[in-house]
Protein backbone atom coordinates (compact mmCIF):
# COMPACT_ATOMS: atom_id res chain seq x y z
CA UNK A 1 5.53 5.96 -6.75
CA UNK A 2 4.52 5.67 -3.14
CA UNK A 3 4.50 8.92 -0.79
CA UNK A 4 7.03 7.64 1.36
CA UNK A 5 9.47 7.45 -1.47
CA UNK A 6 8.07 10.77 -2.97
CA UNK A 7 8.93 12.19 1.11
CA UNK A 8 12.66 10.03 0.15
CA UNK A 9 12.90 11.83 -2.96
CA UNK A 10 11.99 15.53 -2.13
CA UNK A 11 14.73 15.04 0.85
CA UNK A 12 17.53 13.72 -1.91
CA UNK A 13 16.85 16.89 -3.89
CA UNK A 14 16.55 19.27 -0.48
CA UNK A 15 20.42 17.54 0.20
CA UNK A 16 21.75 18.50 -3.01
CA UNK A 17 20.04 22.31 -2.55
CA UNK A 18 22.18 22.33 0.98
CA UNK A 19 25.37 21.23 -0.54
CA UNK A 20 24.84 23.55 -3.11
CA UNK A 21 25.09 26.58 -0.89
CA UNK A 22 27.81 24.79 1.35
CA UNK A 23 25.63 22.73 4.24
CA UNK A 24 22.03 22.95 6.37
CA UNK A 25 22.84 26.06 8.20
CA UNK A 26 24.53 27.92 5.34
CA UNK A 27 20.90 27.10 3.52
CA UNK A 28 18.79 28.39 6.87
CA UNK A 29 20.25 31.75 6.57
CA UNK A 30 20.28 32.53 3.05
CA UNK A 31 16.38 31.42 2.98
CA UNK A 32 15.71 32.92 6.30
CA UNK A 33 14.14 29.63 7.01
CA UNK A 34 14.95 28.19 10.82
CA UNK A 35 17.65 26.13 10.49
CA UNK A 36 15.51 23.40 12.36
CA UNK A 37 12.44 24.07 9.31
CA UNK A 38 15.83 23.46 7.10
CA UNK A 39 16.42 20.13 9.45
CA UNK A 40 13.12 18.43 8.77
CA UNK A 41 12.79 19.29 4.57
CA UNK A 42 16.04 17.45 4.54
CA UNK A 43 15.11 13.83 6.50
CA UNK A 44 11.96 14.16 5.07
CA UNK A 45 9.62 14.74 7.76
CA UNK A 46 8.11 17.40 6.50
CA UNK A 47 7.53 19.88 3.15
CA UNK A 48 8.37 23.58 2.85
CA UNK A 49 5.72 25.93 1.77
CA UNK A 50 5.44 27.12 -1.68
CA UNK A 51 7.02 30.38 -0.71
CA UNK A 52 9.95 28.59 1.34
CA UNK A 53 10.17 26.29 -2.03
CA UNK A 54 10.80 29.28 -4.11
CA UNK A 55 13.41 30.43 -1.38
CA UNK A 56 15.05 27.30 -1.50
CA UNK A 57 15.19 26.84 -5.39
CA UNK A 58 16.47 30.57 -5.02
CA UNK A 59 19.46 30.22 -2.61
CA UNK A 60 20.55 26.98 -4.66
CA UNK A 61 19.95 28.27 -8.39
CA UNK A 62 17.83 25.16 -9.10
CA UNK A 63 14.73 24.87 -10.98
CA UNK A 64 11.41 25.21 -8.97
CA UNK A 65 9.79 22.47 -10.74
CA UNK A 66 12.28 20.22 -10.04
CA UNK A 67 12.75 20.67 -6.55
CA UNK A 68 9.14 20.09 -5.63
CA UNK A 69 8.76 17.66 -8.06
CA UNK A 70 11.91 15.71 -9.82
CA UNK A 71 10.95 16.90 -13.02
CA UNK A 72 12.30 19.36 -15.70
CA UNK A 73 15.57 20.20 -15.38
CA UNK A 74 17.32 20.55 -12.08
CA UNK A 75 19.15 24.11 -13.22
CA UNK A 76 18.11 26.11 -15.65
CA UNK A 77 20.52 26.04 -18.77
CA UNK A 78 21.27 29.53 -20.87
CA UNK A 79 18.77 28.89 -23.72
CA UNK A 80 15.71 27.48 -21.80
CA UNK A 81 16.22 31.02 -20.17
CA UNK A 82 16.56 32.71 -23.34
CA UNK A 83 13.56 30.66 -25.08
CA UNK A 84 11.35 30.66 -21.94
CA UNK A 85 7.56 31.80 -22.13
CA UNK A 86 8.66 35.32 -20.24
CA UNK A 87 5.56 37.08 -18.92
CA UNK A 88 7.16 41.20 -19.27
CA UNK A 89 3.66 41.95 -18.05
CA UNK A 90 3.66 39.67 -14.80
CA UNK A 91 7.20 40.42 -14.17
CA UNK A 92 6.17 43.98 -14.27
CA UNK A 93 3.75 44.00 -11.97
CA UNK A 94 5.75 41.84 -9.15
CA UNK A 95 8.87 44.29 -9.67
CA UNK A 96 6.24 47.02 -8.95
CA UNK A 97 4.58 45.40 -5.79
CA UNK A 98 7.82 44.66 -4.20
CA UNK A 99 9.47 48.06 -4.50
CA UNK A 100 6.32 49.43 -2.62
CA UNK A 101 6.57 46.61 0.03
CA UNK A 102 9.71 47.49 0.30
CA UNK A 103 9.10 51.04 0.42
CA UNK A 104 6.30 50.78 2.78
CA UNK A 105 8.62 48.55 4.91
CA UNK A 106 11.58 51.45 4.68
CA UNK A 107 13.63 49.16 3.61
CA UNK A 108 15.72 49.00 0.57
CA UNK A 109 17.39 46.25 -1.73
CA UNK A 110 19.52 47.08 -4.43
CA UNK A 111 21.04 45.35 -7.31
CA UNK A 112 21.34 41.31 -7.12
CA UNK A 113 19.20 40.92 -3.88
CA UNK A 114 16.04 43.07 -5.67
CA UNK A 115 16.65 40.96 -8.72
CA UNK A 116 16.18 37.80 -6.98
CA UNK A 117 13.66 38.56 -4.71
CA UNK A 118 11.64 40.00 -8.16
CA UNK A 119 12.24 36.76 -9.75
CA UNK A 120 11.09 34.60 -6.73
CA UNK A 121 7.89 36.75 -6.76
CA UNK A 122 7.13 36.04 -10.05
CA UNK A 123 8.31 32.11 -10.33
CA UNK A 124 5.43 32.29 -7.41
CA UNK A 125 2.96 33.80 -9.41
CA UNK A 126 3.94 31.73 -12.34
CA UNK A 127 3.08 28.74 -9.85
CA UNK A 128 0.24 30.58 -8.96
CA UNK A 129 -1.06 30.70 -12.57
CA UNK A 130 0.10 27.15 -12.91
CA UNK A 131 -2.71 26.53 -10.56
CA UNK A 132 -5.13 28.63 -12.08
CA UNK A 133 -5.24 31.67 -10.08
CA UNK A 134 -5.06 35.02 -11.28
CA UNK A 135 -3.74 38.25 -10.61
CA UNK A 136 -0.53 39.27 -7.91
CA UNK A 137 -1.22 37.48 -4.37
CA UNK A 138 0.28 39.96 -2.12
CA UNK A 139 -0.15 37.78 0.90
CA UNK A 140 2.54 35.52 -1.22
CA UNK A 141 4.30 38.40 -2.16
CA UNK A 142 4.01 40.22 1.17
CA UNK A 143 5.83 37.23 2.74
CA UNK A 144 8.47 36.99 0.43
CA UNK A 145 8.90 40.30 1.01
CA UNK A 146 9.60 40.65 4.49
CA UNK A 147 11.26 37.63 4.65
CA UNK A 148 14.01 39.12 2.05
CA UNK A 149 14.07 42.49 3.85
């Protein structure tokens, strides 16, 4: 596959995350990406960053993986949930560092806004490992973070 229709691609699957929310803009603010950032994913001129990615996937319920890549399933169904490798130990750890982010921020998130921000944290570090890197990185997390806040 050639990059320019890899670029074609990526902007097909950035359309359907926009029309899943409702449009472009509606996408911008529940990301807290500009809506001009939100612009250029979807003609193609550009890629998000892996932390914009995870926003993205995020605000439109689809899979990660198949937003930056095409592959896997574009939402997750009930049992690849229920029979996903879950890391309780990594998912620890991120619920942990956010809620003193957050506390160190003085700001608070309660009930489906923590949950998602928790899980974005730690589909990030689960890219993270993915890549072969270890451990929380709280300059990931730290921008998540304060973007959620």
């Amino acid at each position: 596959m050639s990059e320019d229709s890899d670029v074609s691609a990526f902007a097909e699957r950035m359309k359907y995350c926009a029309g899943k929310v409702g449009n472009a803009a509606r996408l911008a603010r529940e990301t807290g990406i500009s809506r001009r950032a939100i612009g250029d994913y979807l003609a193609g001129e550009v890629e998000p960053s892996r932390p914009r990615l995870v926003a993205i996937a995020n605000a439109a319920g689809v899979c990660v993986e198949w937003l930056a890549t095409g592959k896997g399933p574009r939402v997750p169904s009930e049992t690849q949930i229920q029979h996903a490798d879950f890391d309780r130990e990594l998912f620890t750890d991120c619920w942990l560092a956010v809620e003193e982010l957050l506390d160190g921020l003085g700001k608070e998130l309660t009930g489906r806004d923590l949950i998602e921000l928790v899980f974005a944290v730690y589909e990030l570090q689960l890219l993270e490992r993915a890549e072969g890197r270890q451990g929380l990185n709280m300059a990931n997390v730290i921008r998540l973070v304060r973007t959620a806040a």
